[in-house]
N, C-alpha and C. Protein backbone atom coordinates (compact mmCIF):
# COMPACT_ATOMS: atom_id res chain seq x y z
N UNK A 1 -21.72 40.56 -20.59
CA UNK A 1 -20.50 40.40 -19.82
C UNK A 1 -19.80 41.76 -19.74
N UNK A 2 -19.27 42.11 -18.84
CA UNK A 2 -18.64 42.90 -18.41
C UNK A 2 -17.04 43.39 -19.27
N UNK A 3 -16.77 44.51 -18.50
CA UNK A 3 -15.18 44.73 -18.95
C UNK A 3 -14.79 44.15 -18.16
N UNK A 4 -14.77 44.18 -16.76
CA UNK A 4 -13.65 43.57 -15.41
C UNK A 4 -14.42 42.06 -15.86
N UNK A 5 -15.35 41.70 -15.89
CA UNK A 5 -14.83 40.11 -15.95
C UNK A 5 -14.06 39.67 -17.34
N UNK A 6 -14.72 40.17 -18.92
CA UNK A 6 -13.47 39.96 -19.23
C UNK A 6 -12.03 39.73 -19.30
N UNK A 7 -11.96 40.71 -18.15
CA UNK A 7 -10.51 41.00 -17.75
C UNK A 7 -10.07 40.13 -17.19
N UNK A 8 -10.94 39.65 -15.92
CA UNK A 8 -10.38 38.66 -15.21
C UNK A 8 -10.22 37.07 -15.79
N UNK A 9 -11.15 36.65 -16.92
CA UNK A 9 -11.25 35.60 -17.74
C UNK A 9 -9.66 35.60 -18.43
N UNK A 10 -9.61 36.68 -19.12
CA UNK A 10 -8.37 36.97 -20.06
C UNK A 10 -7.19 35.83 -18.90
N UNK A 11 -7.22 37.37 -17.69
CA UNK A 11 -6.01 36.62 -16.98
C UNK A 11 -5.77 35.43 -16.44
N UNK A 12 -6.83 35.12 -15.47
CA UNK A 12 -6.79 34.03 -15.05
C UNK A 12 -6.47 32.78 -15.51
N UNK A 13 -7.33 32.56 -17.25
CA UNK A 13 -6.82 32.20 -17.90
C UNK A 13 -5.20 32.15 -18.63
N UNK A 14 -4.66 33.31 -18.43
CA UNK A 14 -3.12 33.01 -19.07
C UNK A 14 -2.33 32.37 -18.12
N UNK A 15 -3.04 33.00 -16.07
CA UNK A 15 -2.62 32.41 -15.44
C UNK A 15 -1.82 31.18 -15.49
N UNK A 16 -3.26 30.32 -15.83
CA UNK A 16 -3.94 29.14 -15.30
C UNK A 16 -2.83 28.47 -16.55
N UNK A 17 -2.71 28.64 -18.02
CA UNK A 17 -2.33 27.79 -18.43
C UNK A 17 -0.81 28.08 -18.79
N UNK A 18 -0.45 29.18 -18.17
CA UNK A 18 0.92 29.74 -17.95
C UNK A 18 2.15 28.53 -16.80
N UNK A 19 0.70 28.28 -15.40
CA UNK A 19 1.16 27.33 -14.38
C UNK A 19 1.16 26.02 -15.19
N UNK A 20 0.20 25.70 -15.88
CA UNK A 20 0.25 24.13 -16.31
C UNK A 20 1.26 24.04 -17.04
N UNK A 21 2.13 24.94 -17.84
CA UNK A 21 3.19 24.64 -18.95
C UNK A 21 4.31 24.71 -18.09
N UNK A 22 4.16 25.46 -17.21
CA UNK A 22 5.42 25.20 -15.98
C UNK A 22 5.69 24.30 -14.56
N UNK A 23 4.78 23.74 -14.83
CA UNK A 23 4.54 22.47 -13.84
C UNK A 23 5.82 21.34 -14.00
N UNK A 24 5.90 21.52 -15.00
CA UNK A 24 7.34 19.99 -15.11
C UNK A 24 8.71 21.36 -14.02
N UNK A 25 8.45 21.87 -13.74
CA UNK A 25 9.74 22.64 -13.25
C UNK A 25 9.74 22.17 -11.97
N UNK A 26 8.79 22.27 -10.89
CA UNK A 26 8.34 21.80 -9.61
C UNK A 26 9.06 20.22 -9.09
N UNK A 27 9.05 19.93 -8.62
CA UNK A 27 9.37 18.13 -7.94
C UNK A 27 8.01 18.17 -7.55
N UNK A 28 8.12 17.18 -6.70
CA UNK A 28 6.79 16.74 -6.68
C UNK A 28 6.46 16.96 -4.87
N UNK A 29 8.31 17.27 -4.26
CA UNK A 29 7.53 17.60 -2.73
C UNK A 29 7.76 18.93 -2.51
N UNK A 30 8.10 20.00 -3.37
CA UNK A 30 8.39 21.12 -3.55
C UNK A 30 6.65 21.60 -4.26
N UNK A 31 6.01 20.69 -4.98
CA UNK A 31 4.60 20.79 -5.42
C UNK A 31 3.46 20.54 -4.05
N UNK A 32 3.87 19.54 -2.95
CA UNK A 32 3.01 19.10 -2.06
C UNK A 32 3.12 20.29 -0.74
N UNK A 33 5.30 20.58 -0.69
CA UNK A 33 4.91 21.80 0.49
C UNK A 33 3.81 22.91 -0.23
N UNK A 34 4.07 23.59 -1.58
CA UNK A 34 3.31 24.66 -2.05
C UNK A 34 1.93 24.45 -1.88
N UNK A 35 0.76 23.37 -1.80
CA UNK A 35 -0.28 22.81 -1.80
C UNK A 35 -0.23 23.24 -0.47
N UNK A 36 0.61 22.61 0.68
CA UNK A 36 -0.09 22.71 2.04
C UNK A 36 0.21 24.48 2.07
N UNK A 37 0.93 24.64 1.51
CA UNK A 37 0.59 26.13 2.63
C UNK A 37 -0.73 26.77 1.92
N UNK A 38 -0.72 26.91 0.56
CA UNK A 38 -2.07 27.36 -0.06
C UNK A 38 -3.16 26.90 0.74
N UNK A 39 -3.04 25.79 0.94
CA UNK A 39 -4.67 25.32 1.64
C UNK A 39 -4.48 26.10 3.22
N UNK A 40 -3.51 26.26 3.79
CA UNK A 40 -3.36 27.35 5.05
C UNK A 40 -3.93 28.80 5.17
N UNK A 41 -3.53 29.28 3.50
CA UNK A 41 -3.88 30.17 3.33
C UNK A 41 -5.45 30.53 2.70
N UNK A 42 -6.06 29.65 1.78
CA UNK A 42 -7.14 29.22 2.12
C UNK A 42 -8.35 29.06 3.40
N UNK A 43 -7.29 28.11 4.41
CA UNK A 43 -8.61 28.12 5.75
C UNK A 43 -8.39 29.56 6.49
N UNK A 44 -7.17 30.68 6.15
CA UNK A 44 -7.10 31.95 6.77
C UNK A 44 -8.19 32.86 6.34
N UNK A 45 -8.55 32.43 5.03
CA UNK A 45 -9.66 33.33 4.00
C UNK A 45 -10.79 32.76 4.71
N UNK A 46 -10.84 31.07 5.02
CA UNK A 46 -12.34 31.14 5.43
C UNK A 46 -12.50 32.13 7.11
N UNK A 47 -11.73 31.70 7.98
CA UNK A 47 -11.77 32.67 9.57
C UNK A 47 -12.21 34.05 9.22
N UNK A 48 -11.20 34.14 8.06
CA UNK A 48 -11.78 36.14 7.85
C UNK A 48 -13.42 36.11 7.30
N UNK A 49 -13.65 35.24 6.40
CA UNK A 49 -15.50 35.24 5.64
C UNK A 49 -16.35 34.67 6.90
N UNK A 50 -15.87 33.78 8.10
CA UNK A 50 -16.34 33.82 9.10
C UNK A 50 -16.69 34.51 10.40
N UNK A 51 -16.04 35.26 10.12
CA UNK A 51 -15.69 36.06 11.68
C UNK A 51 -14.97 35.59 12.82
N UNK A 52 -14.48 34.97 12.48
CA UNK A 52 -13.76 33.91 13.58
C UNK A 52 -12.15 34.43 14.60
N UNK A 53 -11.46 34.82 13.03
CA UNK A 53 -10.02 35.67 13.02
C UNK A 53 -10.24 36.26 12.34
N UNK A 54 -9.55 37.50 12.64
CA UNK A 54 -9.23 38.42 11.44
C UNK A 54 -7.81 37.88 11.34
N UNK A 55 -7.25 37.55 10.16
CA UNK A 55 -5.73 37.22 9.54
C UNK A 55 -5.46 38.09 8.18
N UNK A 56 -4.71 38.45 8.35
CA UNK A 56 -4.24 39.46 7.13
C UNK A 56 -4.15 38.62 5.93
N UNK A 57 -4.48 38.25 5.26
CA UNK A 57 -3.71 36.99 4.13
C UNK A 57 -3.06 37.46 3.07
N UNK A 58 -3.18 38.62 2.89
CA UNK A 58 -2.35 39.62 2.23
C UNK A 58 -0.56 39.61 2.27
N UNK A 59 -0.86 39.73 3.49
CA UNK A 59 0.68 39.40 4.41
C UNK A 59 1.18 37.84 4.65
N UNK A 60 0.25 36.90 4.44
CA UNK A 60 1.27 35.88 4.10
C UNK A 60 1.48 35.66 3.06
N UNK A 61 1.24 36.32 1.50
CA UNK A 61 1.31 35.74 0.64
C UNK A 61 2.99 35.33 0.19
N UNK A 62 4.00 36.26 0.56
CA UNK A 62 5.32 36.08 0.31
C UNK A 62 5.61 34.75 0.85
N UNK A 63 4.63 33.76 1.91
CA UNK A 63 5.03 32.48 2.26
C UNK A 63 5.09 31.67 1.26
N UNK A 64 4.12 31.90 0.17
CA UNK A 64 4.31 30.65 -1.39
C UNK A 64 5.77 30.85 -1.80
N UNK A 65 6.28 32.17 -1.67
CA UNK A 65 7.69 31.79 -2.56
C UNK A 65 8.89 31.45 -1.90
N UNK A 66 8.41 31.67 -0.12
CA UNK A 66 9.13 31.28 0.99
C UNK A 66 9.54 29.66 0.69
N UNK A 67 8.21 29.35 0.47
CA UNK A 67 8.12 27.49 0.62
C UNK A 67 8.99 27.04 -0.36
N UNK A 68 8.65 27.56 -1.60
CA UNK A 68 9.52 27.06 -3.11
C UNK A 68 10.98 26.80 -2.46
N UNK A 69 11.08 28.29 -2.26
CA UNK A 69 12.91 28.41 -2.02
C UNK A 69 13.38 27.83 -0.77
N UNK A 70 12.98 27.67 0.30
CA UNK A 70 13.42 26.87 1.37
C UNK A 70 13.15 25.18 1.29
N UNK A 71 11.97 24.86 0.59
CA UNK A 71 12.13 23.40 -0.41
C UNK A 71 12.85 22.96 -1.18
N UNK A 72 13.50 23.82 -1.93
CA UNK A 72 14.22 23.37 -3.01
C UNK A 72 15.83 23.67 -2.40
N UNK A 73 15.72 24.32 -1.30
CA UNK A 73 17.23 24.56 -0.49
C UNK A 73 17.19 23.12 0.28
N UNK A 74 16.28 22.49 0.89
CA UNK A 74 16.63 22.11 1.78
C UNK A 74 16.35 20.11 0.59
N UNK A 75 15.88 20.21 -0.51
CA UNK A 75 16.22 18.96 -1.30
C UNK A 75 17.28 18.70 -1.93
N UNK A 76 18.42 20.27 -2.39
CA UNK A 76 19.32 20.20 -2.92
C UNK A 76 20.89 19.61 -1.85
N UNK A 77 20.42 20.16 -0.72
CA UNK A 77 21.11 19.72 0.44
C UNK A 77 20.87 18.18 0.90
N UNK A 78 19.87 17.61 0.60
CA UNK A 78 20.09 16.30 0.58
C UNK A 78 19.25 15.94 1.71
N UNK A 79 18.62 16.49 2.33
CA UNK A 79 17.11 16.73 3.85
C UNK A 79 16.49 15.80 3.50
């Protein structure tokens, strides 16, 4: 095994169980908008491994924290 996969094991891993201990923070449609846009951003990754579109996905990534905060604005408001 490698150094960089180590590396990436290490993190991914603290990631991974960093999100699961913070999961009670989420609601549950503030959890479902974050899901749909990931999977958006997802089928943007497949167009680019396809050739289909080129989409930057780089550049949407600021939409995950878009979603949080305009979800949780628009549940506290009562939407």
């Amino acid at each position: 095994m490698t150094c960089a996969a180590v590396t990436v094991i290490v993190f991914q891993g603290a990631l991974t169980l960093l999100g699961t201990k913070l999961a009670f923070l989420l609601r549950p449609e503030v959890l479902s908008e974050l899901t749909a846009t990931g999977g958006l951003l997802i089928l943007a990754i497949a167009f680019l491994l396809l050739d289909i579109k080129r989409l930057r996905v780089a550049n949407l990534l600021p939409a995950l924290l878009v979603v949080v905060l305009l979800t949780t604005a628009r549940l506290s408001l009562g939407w």
